[in-house]
Protein backbone atom coordinates (compact mmCIF):
# COMPACT_ATOMS: atom_id res chain seq x y z
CA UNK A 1 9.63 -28.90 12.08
CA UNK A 2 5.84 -28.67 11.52
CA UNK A 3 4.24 -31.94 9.32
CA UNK A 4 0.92 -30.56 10.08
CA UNK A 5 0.72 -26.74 9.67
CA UNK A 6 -2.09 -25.10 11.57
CA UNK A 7 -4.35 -23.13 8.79
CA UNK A 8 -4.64 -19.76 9.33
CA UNK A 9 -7.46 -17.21 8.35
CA UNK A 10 -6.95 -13.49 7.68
CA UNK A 11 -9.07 -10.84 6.53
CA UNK A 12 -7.88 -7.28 4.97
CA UNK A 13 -10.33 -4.33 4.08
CA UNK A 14 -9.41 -1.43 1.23
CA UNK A 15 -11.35 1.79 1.52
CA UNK A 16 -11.37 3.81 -1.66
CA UNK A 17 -13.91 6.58 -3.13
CA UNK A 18 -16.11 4.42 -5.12
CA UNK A 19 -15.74 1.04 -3.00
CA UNK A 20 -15.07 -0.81 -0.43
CA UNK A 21 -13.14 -4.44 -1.35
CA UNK A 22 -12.38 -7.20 1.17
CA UNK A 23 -10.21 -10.61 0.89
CA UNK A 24 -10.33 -13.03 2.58
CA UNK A 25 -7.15 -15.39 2.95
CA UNK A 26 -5.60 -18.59 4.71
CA UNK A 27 -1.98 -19.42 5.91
CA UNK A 28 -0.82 -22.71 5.79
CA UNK A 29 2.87 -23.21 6.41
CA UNK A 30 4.20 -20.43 4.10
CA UNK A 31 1.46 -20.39 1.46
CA UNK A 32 -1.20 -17.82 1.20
CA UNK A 33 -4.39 -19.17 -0.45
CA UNK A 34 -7.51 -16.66 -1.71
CA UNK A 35 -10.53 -18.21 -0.26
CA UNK A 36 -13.02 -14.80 -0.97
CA UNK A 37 -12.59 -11.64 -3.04
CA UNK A 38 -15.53 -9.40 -2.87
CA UNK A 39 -16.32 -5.76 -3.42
CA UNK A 40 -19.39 -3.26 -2.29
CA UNK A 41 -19.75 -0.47 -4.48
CA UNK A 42 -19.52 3.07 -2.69
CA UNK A 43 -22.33 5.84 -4.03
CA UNK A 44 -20.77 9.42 -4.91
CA UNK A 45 -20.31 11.60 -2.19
CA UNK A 46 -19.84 8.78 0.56
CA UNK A 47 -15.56 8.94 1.17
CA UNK A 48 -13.55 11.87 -0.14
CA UNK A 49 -10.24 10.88 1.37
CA UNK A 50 -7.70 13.80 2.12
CA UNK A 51 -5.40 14.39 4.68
CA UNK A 52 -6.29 17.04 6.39
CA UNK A 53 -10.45 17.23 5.38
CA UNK A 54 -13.03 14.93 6.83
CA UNK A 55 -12.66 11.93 4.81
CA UNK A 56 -16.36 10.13 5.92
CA UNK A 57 -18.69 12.56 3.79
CA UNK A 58 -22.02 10.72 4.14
CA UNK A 59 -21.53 8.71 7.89
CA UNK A 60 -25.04 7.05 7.35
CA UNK A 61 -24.09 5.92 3.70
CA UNK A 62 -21.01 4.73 4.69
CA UNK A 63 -21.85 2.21 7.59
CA UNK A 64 -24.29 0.72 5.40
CA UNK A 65 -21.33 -0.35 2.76
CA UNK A 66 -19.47 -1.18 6.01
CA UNK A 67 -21.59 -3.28 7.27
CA UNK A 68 -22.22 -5.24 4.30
CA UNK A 69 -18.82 -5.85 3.89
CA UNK A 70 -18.29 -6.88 7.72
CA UNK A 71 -20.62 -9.34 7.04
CA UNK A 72 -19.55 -11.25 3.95
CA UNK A 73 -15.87 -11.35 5.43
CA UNK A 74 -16.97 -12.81 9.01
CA UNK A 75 -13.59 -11.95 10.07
CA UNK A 76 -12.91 -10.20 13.55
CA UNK A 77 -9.50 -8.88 13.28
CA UNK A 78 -8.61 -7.08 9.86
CA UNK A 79 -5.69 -5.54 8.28
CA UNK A 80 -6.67 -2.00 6.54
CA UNK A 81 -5.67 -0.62 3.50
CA UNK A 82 -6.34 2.99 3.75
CA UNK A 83 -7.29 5.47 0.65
CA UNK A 84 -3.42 6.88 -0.14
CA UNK A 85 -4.58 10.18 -0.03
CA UNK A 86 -5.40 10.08 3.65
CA UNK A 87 -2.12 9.32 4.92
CA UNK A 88 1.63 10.35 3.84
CA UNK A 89 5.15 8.23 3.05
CA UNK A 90 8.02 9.18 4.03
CA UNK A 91 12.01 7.63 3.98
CA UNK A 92 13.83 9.66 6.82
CA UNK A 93 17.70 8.94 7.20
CA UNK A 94 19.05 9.66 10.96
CA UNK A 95 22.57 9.78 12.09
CA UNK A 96 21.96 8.18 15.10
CA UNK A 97 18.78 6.69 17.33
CA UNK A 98 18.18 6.57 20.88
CA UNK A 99 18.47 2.89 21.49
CA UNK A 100 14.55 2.88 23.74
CA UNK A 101 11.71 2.80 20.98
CA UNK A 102 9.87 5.24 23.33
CA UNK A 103 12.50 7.71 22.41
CA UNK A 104 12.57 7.19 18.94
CA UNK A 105 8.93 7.66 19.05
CA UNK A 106 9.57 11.36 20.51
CA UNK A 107 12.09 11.85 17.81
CA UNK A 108 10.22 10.71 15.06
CA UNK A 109 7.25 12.65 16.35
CA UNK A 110 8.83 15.98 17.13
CA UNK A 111 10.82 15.75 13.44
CA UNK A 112 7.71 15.66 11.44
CA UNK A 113 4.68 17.30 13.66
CA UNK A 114 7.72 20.64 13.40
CA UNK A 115 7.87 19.83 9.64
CA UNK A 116 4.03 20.21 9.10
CA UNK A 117 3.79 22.96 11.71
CA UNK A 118 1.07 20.84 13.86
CA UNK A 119 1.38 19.34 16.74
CA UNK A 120 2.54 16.19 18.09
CA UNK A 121 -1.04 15.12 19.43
CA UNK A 122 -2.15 15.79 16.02
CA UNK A 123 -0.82 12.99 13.99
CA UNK A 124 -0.69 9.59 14.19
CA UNK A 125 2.98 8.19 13.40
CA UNK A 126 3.87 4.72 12.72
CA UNK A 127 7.63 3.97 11.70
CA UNK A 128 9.91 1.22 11.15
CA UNK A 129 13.58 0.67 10.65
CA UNK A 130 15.34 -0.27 7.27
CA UNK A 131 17.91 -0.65 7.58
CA UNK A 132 21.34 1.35 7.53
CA UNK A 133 22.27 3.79 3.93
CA UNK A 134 25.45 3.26 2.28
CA UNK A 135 26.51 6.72 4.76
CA UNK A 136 26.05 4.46 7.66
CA UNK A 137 22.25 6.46 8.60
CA UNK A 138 19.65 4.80 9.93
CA UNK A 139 16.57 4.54 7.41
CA UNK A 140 13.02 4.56 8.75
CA UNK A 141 9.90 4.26 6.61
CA UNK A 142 7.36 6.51 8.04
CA UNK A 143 3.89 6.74 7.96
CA UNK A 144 1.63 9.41 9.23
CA UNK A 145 -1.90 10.63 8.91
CA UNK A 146 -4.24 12.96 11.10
CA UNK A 147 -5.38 11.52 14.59
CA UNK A 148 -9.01 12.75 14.17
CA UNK A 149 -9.24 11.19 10.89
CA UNK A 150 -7.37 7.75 11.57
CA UNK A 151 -9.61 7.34 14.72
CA UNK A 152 -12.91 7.92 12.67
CA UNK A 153 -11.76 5.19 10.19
CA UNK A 154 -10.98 2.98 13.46
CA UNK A 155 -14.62 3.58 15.05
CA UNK A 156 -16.55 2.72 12.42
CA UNK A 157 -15.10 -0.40 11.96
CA UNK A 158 -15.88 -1.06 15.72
CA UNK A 159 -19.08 -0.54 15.44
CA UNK A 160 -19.95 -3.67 13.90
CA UNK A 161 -17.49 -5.20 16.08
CA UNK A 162 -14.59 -5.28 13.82
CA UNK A 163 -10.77 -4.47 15.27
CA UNK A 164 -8.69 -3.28 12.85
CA UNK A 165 -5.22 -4.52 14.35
CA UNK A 166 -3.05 -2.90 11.16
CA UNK A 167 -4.26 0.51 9.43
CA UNK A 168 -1.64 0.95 5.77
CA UNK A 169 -1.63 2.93 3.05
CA UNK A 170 -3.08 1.47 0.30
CA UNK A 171 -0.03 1.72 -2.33
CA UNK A 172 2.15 -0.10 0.33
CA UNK A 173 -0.18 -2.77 1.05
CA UNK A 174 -0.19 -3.78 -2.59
CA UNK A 175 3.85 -3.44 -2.63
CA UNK A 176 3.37 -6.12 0.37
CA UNK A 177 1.83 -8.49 -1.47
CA UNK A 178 4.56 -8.06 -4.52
CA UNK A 179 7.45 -7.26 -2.49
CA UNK A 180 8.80 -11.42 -2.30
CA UNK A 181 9.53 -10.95 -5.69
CA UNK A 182 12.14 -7.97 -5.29
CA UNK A 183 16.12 -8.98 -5.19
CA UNK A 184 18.01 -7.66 -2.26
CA UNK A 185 21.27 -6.70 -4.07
CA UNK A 186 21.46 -3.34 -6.46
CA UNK A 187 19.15 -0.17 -6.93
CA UNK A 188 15.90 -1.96 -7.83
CA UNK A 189 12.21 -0.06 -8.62
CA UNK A 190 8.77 -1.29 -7.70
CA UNK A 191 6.74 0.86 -10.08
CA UNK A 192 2.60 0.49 -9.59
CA UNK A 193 1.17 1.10 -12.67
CA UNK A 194 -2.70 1.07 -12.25
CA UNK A 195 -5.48 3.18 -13.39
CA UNK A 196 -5.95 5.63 -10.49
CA UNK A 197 -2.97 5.79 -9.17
CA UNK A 198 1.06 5.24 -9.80
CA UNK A 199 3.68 4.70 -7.08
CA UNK A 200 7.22 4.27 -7.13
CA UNK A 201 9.53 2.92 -4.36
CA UNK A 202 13.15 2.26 -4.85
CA UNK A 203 15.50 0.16 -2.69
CA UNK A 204 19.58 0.14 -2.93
CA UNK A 205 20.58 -2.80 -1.19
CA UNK A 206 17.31 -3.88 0.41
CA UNK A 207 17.65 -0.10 1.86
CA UNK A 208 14.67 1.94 0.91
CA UNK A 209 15.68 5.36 -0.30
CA UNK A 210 12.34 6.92 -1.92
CA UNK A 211 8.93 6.54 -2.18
CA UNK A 212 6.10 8.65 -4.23
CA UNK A 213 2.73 8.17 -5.14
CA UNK A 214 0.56 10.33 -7.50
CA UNK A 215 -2.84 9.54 -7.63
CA UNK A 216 -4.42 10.11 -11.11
CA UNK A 217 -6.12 7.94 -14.23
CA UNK A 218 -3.29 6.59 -16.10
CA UNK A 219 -3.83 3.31 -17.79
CA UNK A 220 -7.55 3.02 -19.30
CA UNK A 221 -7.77 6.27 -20.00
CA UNK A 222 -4.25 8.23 -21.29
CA UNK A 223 -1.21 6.52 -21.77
CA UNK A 224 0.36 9.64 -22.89
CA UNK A 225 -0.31 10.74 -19.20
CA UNK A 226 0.96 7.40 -18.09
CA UNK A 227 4.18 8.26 -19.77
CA UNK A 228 4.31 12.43 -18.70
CA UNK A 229 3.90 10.85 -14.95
CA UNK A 230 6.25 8.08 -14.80
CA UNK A 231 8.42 10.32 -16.22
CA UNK A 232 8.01 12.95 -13.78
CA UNK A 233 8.35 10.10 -11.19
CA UNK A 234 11.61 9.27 -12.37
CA UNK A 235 12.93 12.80 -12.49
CA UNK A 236 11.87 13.37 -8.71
CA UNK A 237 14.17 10.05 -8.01
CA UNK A 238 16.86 11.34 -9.80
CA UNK A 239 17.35 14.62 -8.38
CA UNK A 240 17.26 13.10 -4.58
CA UNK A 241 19.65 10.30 -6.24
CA UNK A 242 21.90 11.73 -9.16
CA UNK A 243 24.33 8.80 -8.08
CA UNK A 244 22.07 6.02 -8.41
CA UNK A 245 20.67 4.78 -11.75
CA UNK A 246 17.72 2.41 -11.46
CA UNK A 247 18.86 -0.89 -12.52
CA UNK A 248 15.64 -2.83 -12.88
CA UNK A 249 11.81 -1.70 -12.76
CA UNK A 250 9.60 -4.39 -11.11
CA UNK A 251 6.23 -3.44 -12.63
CA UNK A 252 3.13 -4.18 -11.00
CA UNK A 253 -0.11 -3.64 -13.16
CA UNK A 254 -3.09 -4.34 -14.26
CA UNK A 255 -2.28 -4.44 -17.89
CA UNK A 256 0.83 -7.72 -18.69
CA UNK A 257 0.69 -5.91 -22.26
CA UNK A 258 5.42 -5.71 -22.91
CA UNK A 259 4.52 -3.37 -25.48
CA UNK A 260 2.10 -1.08 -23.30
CA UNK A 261 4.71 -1.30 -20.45
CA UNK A 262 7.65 -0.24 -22.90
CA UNK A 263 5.84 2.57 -24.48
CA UNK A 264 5.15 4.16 -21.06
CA UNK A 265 8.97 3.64 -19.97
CA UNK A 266 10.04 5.21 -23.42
CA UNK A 267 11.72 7.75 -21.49
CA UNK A 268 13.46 6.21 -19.09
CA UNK A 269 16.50 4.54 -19.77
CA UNK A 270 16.03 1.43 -17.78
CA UNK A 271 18.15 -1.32 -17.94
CA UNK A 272 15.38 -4.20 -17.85
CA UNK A 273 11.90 -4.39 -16.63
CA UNK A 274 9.67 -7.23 -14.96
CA UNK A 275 6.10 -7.56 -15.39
CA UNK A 276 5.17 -9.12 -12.35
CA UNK A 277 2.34 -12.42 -12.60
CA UNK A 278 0.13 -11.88 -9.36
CA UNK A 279 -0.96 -15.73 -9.85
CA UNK A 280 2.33 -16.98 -9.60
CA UNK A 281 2.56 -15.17 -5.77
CA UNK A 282 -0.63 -16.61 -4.50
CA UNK A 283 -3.42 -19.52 -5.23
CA UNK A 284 -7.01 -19.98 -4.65
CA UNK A 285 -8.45 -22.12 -2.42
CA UNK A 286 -10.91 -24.55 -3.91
CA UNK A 287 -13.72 -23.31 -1.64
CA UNK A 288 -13.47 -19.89 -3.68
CA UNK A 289 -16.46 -18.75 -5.31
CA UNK A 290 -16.57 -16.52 -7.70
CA UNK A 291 -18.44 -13.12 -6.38
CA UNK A 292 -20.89 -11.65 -9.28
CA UNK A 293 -18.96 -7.97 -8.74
CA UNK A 294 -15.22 -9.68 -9.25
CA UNK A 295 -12.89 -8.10 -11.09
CA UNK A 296 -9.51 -9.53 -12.09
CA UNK A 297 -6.58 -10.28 -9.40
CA UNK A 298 -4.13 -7.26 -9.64
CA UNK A 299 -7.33 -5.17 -8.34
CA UNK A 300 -7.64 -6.80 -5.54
CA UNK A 301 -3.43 -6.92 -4.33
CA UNK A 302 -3.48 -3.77 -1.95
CA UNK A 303 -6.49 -5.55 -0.03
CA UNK A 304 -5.10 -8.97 -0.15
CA UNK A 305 -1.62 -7.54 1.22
CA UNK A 306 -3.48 -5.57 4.06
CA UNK A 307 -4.37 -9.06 4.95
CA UNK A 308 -1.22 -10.25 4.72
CA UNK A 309 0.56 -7.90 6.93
CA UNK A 310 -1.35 -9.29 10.00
């Protein structure tokens, strides 16, 4: 039993096109308090993230948001949330796993550099199990991006003597911080609604059985889209899973508006959805300041979950 808690500071980075935000966060006990939010806006033609392209267009350009951003966080070891389109998702199902992890490392490897057609030394591969499927199979979420273009990420954070201890997707970052919220027990949907990007991930059981993101305007700009790609979403689950109807959508937004949400489920024939509250999952310490370029909370959830997942 702890009566005095040791407080805990963390520090989580999210690289994107236009910006670069950071968070800065304490653990006390089980609590997670916001102590800095903070953004440094990106000019055009600085990061085009891809997965296979050279992501750091403008090196010079870059470093200099970098930097700025290193220094308002003051933190030495970060969590990373990485532009989505860098890296890829994946839910595998095996039979069976050798029981070393070294071995399951070769596996892993071998299964998806022969997918792409590339090479092993290629790719950078981080997995981790799920769990076991309702057929007994082993479930590992894997994530993979291009060695050349993970390590250039990685070196210019060292530069200004930054270690980046945990590199993550951006969309599953965010799904960290909401993911508390989620009940273990039926087919339940985490659906990101935001306005560059949505993402769907969909558990039976606690099991994760499938996971897409499509990066694209939705919200601000055409709900009609919104609806076209949820829908579309949807359609891609239920073709992998004919025998397993949604239950519940857990939706994760920037807009709380019911009547938005239920227009741009129209389609689907959910059983309930939850708007999630990202206040009610995290506070603010009372030495937060308010930073001249901060926006509202749920912009700010994939960074604060990369620090999170430290």
């Amino acid at each position: 039993m702890s009566f005095f808690p040791i407080k805990r500071l963390f520090a989580g980075v999210e690289l994107a096109s236009d910006n670069i935000k950071s968070a800065v966060i304490f653990k006390k006990g089980n609590k997670f308090s916001i102590t800095q939010l903070s953004d440094v806006k990106m000019p055009a033609q600085t990061l085009k993230p891809s997965f296979k392209q050279e992501n750091i267009i403008n090196l010079e350009s870059f470093h200099d948001c970098l930097e700025k951003t290193c220094r308002k966080i003051k933190v030495k070891k970060i969590g990373v949330a990485l532009p989505d389109s860098c890296v890829k998702v994946l839910v595998k199902t095996y039979k069976a796993l050798p029981k070393e992890i070294s071995k399951i490392d070769e596996m892993v490897s071998w299964d998806i550099a022969s997918s792409l057609k590339l090479s092993a030394s290629e790719l950078r591969i981080g997995w981790e199990r799920m769990g076991k499927n309702s057929d007994n199979a082993h479930v590992l979420l894997i994530v993979l991006g291009m060695e050349n273009i993970i390590v250039q990420y990685e070196e210019a954070f060292k530069k200004y003597g930054v270690s980046p201890l945990m590199l993550t997707p951006a969309g599953l970052n965010q799904f960290n911080f909401y993911s508390s919220i989620l009940p273990s027990k039926g087919t339940v949907a985490y659906l990101g609604l935001f306005d560059d990007f949505l993402n769907l991930f969909v558990f039976n059981d606690n099991v994760p059985i499938f996971y897409k993101m499509i990066k694209k305007g939705l919200l601000s700009n055409d709900e009609t889209s919104a609806v076209n790609d949820v829908d579309l979403l949807i359609q891609y689950y239920n073709i992998e899973n004919p025998d397993l109807e949604i239950e519940i959508f857990f939706i994760a937004s920037n807009t709380k508006s019911q009547i938005q949400i239920k227009y741009i489920l129209q389609d689907i024939n959910a059983a309930e959805f939850t708007i999630m509250d990202e206040k009610k999952l995290i506070s603010f310490d009372k030495s937060f300041e308010l930073d001249h370029n901060y926006n509202p909370l749920p912009f700010y959830t994939s960074v604060i979950g990369a620090a999170q997942n430290l």
